[in-house]
C-alpha atoms as a PDB file:
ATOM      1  CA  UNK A   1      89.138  -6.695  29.805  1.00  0.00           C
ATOM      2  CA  UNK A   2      89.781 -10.112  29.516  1.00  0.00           C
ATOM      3  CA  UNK A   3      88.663 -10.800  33.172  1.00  0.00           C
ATOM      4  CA  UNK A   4      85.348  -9.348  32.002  1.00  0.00           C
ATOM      5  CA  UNK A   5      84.888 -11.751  29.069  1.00  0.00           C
ATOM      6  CA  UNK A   6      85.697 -14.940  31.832  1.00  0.00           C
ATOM      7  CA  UNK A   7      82.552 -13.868  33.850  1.00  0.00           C
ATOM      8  CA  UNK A   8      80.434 -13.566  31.045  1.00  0.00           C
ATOM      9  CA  UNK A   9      81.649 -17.172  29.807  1.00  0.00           C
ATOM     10  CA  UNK A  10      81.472 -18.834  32.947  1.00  0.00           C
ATOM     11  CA  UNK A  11      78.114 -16.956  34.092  1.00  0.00           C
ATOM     12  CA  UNK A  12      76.740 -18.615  30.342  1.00  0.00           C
ATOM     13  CA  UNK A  13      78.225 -22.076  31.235  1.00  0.00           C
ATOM     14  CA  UNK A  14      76.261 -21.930  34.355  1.00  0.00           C
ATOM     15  CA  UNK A  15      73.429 -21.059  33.034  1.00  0.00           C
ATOM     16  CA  UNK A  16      74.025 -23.447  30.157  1.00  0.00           C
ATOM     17  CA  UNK A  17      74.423 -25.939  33.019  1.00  0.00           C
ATOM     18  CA  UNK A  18      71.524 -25.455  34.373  1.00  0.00           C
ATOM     19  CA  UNK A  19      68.678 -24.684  31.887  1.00  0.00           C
ATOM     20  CA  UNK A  20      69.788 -26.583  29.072  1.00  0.00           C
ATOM     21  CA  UNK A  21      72.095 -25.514  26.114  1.00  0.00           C
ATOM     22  CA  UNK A  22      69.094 -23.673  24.494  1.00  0.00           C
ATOM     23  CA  UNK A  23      69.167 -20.857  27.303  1.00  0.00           C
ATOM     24  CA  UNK A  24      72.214 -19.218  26.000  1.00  0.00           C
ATOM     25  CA  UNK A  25      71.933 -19.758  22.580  1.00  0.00           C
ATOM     26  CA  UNK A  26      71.072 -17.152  20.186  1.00  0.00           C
ATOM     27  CA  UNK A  27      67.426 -16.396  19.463  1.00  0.00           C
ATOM     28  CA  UNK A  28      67.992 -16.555  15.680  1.00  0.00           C
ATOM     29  CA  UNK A  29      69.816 -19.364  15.356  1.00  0.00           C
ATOM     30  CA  UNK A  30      67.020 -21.269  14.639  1.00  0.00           C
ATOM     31  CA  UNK A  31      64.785 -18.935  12.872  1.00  0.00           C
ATOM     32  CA  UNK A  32      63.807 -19.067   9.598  1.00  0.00           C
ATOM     33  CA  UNK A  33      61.707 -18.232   6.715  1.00  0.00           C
ATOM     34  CA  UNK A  34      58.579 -20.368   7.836  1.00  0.00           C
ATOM     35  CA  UNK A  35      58.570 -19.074  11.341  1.00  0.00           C
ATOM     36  CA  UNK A  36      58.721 -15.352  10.327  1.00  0.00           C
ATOM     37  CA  UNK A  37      55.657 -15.638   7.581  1.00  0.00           C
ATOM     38  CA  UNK A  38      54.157 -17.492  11.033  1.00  0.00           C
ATOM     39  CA  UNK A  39      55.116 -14.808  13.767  1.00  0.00           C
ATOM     40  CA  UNK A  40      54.329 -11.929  10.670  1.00  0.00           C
ATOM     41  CA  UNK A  41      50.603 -13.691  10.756  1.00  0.00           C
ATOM     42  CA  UNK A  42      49.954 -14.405  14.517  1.00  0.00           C
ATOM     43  CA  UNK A  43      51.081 -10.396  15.061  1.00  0.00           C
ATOM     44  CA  UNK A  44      48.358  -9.716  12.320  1.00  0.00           C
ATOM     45  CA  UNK A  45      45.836 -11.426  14.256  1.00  0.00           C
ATOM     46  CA  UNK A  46      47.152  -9.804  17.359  1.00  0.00           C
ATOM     47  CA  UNK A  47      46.722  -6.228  16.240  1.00  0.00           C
ATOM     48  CA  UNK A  48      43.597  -6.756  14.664  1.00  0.00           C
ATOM     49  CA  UNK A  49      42.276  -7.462  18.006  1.00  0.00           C
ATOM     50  CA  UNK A  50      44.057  -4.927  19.675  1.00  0.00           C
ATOM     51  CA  UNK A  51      42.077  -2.284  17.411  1.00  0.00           C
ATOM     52  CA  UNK A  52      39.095  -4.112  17.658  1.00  0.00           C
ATOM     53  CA  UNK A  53      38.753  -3.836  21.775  1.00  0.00           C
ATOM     54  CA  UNK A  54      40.499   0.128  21.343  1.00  0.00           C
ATOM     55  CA  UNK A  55      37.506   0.601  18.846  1.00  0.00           C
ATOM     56  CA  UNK A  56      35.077  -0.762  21.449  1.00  0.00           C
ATOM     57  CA  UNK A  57      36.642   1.144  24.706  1.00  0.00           C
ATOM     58  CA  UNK A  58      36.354   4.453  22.663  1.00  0.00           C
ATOM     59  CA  UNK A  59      34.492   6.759  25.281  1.00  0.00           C
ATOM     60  CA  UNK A  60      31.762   8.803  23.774  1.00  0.00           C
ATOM     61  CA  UNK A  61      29.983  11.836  25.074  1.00  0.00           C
ATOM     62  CA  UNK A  62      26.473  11.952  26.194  1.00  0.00           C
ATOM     63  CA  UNK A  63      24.937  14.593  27.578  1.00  0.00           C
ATOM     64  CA  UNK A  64      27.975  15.786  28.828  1.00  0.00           C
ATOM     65  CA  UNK A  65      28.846  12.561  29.948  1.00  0.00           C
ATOM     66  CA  UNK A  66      31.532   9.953  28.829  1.00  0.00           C
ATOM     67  CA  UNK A  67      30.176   6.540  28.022  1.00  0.00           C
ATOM     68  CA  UNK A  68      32.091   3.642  26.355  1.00  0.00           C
ATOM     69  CA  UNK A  69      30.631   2.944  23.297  1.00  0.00           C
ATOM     70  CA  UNK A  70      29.999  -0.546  23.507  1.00  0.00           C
ATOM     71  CA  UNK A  71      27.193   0.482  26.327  1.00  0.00           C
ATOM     72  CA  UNK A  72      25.384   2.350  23.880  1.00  0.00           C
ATOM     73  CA  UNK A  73      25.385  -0.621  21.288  1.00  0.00           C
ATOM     74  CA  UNK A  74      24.281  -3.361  23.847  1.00  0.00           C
ATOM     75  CA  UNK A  75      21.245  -4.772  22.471  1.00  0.00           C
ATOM     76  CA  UNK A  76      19.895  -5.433  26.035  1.00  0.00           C
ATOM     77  CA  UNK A  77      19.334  -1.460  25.821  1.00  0.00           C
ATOM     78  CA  UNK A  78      16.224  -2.044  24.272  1.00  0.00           C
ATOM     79  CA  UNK A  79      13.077  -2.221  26.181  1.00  0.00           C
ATOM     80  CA  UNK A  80      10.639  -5.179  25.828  1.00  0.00           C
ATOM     81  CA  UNK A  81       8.268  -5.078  22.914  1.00  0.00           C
ATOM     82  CA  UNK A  82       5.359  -6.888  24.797  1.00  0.00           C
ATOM     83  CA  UNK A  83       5.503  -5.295  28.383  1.00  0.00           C
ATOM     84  CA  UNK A  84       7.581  -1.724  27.614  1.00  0.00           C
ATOM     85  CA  UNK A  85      10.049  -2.933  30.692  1.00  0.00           C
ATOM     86  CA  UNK A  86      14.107  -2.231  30.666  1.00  0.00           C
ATOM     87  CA  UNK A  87      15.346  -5.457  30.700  1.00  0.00           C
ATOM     88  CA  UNK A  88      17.695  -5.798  33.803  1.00  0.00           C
ATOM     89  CA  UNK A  89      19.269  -9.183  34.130  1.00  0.00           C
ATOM     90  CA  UNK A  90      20.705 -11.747  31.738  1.00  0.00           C
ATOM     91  CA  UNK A  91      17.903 -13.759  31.278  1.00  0.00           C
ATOM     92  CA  UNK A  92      16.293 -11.135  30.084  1.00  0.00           C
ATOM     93  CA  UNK A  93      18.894 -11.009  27.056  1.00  0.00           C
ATOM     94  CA  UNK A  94      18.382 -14.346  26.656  1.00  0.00           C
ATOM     95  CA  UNK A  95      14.796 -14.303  26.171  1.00  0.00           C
ATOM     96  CA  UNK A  96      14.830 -10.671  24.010  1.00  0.00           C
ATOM     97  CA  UNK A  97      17.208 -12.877  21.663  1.00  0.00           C
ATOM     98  CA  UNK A  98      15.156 -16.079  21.195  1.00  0.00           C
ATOM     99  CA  UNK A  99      11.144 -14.774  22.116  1.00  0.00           C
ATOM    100  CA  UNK A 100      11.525 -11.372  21.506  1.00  0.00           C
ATOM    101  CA  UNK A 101      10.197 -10.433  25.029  1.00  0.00           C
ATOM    102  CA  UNK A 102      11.749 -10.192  28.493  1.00  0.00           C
ATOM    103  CA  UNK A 103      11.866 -13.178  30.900  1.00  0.00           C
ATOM    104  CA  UNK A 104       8.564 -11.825  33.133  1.00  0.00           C
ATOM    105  CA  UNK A 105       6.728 -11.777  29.737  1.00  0.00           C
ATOM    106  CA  UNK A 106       8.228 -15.011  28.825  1.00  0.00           C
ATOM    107  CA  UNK A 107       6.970 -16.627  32.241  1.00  0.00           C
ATOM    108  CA  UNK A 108       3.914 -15.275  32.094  1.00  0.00           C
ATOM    109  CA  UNK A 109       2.539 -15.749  27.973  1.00  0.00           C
ATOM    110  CA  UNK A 110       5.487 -18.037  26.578  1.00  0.00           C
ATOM    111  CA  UNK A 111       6.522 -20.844  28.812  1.00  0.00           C
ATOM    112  CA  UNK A 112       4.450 -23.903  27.897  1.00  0.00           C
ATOM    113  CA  UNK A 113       3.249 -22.261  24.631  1.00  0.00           C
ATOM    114  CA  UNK A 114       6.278 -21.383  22.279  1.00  0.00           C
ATOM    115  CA  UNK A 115       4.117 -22.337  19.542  1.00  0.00           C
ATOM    116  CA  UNK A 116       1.470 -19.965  19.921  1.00  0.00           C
ATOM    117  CA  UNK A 117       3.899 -17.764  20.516  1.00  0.00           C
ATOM    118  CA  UNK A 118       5.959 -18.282  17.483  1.00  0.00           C
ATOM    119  CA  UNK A 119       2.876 -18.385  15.322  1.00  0.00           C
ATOM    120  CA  UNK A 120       2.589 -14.469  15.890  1.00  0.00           C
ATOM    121  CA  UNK A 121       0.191 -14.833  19.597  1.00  0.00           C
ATOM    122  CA  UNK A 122       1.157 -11.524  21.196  1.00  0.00           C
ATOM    123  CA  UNK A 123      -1.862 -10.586  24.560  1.00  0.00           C
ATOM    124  CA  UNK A 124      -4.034  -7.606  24.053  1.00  0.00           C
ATOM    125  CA  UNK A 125      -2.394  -4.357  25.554  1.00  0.00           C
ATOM    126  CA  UNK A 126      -5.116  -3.483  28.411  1.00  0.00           C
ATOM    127  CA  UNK A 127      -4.123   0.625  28.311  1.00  0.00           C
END
Protein backbone atom coordinates (compact mmCIF):
# COMPACT_ATOMS: atom_id res chain seq x y z
CA UNK A 1 0.00 0.00 0.00
CA UNK A 2 2.62 2.15 0.84
CA UNK A 3 4.33 1.68 -2.61
CA UNK A 4 1.06 3.06 -3.97
CA UNK A 5 1.11 6.27 -1.91
CA UNK A 6 5.14 6.84 -3.28
CA UNK A 7 3.78 7.00 -6.92
CA UNK A 8 1.13 9.21 -6.19
CA UNK A 9 3.71 11.58 -4.25
CA UNK A 10 6.34 11.48 -6.64
CA UNK A 11 3.87 11.58 -9.80
CA UNK A 12 2.53 15.15 -7.76
CA UNK A 13 6.18 16.33 -7.26
CA UNK A 14 6.62 15.99 -10.91
CA UNK A 15 3.93 17.57 -11.80
CA UNK A 16 4.52 20.15 -9.10
CA UNK A 17 7.90 20.42 -10.85
CA UNK A 18 6.76 21.14 -13.79
CA UNK A 19 3.57 23.30 -13.81
CA UNK A 20 4.10 25.22 -10.84
CA UNK A 21 3.05 24.45 -7.17
CA UNK A 22 -0.56 25.57 -8.01
CA UNK A 23 -1.16 22.34 -10.25
CA UNK A 24 -1.43 20.03 -7.38
CA UNK A 25 -2.86 22.05 -4.95
CA UNK A 26 -6.32 21.76 -3.85
CA UNK A 27 -9.05 23.62 -5.72
CA UNK A 28 -10.50 25.05 -2.48
CA UNK A 29 -7.74 26.11 -0.88
CA UNK A 30 -8.14 29.35 -2.04
CA UNK A 31 -11.79 29.75 -2.30
CA UNK A 32 -13.79 31.82 -0.45
CA UNK A 33 -16.85 33.69 0.31
CA UNK A 34 -16.35 36.47 -2.45
CA UNK A 35 -15.56 34.05 -5.18
CA UNK A 36 -18.63 31.81 -4.54
CA UNK A 37 -21.31 34.94 -4.44
CA UNK A 38 -19.06 35.59 -7.92
CA UNK A 39 -19.15 31.99 -9.52
CA UNK A 40 -23.11 31.77 -7.87
CA UNK A 41 -23.69 35.08 -10.25
CA UNK A 42 -21.66 34.32 -13.48
CA UNK A 43 -23.69 30.64 -13.40
CA UNK A 44 -26.89 32.90 -13.13
CA UNK A 45 -25.99 34.69 -16.14
CA UNK A 46 -24.96 31.46 -17.73
CA UNK A 47 -28.28 29.70 -17.38
CA UNK A 48 -30.24 32.53 -18.19
CA UNK A 49 -28.77 32.32 -21.53
CA UNK A 50 -28.86 28.81 -21.79
CA UNK A 51 -32.85 29.08 -21.52
CA UNK A 52 -32.93 31.94 -23.54
CA UNK A 53 -31.28 30.16 -26.90
CA UNK A 54 -33.44 26.58 -25.67
CA UNK A 55 -36.50 29.04 -25.76
CA UNK A 56 -35.48 30.24 -29.23
CA UNK A 57 -34.46 26.61 -30.79
CA UNK A 58 -37.96 25.35 -29.63
CA UNK A 59 -39.26 23.66 -32.96
CA UNK A 60 -42.83 24.44 -33.72
CA UNK A 61 -45.25 22.77 -36.05
CA UNK A 62 -46.55 24.20 -39.18
CA UNK A 63 -48.53 22.63 -41.39
CA UNK A 64 -47.24 19.52 -40.43
CA UNK A 65 -43.95 20.79 -40.52
CA UNK A 66 -41.29 21.57 -37.77
CA UNK A 67 -39.93 25.08 -37.83
CA UNK A 68 -37.72 26.74 -35.15
CA UNK A 69 -39.45 29.38 -33.74
CA UNK A 70 -37.18 32.09 -34.10
CA UNK A 71 -37.94 31.74 -38.13
CA UNK A 72 -41.38 32.53 -37.57
CA UNK A 73 -40.53 35.73 -35.42
CA UNK A 74 -37.88 37.16 -37.91
CA UNK A 75 -39.07 40.47 -38.76
CA UNK A 76 -37.53 40.15 -42.30
CA UNK A 77 -40.75 37.79 -42.74
CA UNK A 78 -42.66 40.64 -43.56
CA UNK A 79 -43.18 41.73 -47.04
CA UNK A 80 -42.47 45.33 -48.18
CA UNK A 81 -45.15 47.88 -47.53
CA UNK A 82 -44.40 49.98 -50.74
CA UNK A 83 -43.71 47.23 -53.45
CA UNK A 84 -45.59 43.89 -51.73
CA UNK A 85 -41.99 41.99 -52.38
CA UNK A 86 -40.46 39.20 -49.76
CA UNK A 87 -37.52 40.74 -48.79
CA UNK A 88 -34.58 38.29 -49.59
CA UNK A 89 -31.21 39.62 -48.61
CA UNK A 90 -29.84 41.63 -45.71
CA UNK A 91 -30.03 44.83 -47.06
CA UNK A 92 -33.30 44.43 -47.36
CA UNK A 93 -33.56 44.18 -43.39
CA UNK A 94 -31.63 46.97 -43.22
CA UNK A 95 -33.70 49.19 -45.19
CA UNK A 96 -37.33 47.57 -43.75
CA UNK A 97 -35.71 48.78 -40.29
CA UNK A 98 -34.69 52.39 -41.08
CA UNK A 99 -37.19 53.36 -44.47
CA UNK A 100 -39.72 51.03 -43.96
CA UNK A 101 -39.33 49.60 -47.55
CA UNK A 102 -37.03 47.05 -49.18
CA UNK A 103 -33.67 48.02 -50.74
CA UNK A 104 -35.20 47.99 -54.66
CA UNK A 105 -37.81 50.47 -53.29
CA UNK A 106 -35.20 52.27 -51.43
CA UNK A 107 -33.01 52.64 -54.74
CA UNK A 108 -35.58 53.49 -56.70
CA UNK A 109 -37.95 56.40 -54.44
CA UNK A 110 -35.52 56.92 -51.33
CA UNK A 111 -31.90 57.32 -52.18
CA UNK A 112 -31.21 61.04 -52.65
CA UNK A 113 -34.58 61.99 -51.06
CA UNK A 114 -34.84 60.67 -47.36
CA UNK A 115 -36.58 63.76 -46.64
CA UNK A 116 -39.42 63.44 -48.79
CA UNK A 117 -39.48 60.26 -47.79
CA UNK A 118 -39.55 60.77 -44.13
CA UNK A 119 -42.09 63.54 -44.49
CA UNK A 120 -44.75 60.72 -45.35
CA UNK A 121 -43.88 60.73 -49.69
CA UNK A 122 -44.97 57.17 -50.47
CA UNK A 123 -45.51 56.77 -55.04
CA UNK A 124 -48.98 56.15 -56.25
CA UNK A 125 -49.73 52.29 -56.51
CA UNK A 126 -50.33 51.99 -60.50
CA UNK A 127 -52.81 48.60 -60.02
Amino acid sequence: MSDKYDEIAAIEQAISKKYGEDATQNPKANWDSEKEREYIKQSKEFYEKVRKNDEWQEKVEVNGVKVSKKLLNRESLISCPTCGNFPKGVMDDVCLSKFDCCNSCYINYVEGREDRWMKGWRPQNEN
